[in-house]
Protein backbone atom coordinates (compact mmCIF):
# COMPACT_ATOMS: atom_id res chain seq x y z
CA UNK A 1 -1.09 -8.47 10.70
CA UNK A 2 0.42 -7.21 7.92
CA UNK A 3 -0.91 -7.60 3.78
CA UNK A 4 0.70 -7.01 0.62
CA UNK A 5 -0.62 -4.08 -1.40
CA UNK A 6 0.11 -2.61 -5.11
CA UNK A 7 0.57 1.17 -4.99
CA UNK A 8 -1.49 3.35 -7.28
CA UNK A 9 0.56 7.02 -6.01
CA UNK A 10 3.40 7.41 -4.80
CA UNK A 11 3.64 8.01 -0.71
CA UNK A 12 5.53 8.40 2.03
CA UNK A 13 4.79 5.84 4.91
CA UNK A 14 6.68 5.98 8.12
CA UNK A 15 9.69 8.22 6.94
CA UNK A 16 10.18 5.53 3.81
CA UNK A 17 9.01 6.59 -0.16
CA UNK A 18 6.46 4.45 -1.13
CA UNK A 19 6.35 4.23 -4.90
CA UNK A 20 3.92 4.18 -7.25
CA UNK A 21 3.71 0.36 -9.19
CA UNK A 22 5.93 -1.22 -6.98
CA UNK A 23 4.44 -3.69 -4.08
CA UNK A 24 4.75 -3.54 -0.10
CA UNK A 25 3.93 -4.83 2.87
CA UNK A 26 2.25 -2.93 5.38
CA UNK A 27 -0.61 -3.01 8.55
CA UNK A 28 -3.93 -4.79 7.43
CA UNK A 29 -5.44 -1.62 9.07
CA UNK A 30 -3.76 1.13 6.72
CA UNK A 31 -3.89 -1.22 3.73
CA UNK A 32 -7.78 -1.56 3.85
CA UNK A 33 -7.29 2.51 4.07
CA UNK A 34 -5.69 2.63 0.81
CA UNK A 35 -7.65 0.36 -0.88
CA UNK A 36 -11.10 2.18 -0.15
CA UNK A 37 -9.46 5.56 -1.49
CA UNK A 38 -7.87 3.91 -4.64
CA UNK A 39 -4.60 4.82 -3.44
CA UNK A 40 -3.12 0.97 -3.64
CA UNK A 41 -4.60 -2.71 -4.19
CA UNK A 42 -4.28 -5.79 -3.01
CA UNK A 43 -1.23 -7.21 -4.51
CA UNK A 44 -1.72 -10.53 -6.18
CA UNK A 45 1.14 -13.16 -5.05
């Protein structure tokens, strides 16, 4: 399952830049990661 998250920092996530501001999607899993470190949020649809 895959969620919708804000990024925080800019990253690199499977070989594609990840930038900071801008919203993806990506595994539930890794998105809860991110969230708990404060390196993205739960985008808001």
């Amino acid at each position: 399952m895959k969620i919708k998250v804000k990024m925080n920092v800019q990253t690199s996530y499977h070989g594609e830049l990840l930038r900071a501001g801008k919203v993806y999607e990506v595994e539930k899993e890794v998105a809860e990661r991110w969230i708990a470190s404060k390196l993205a949020e739960e985008a808001q649809e």
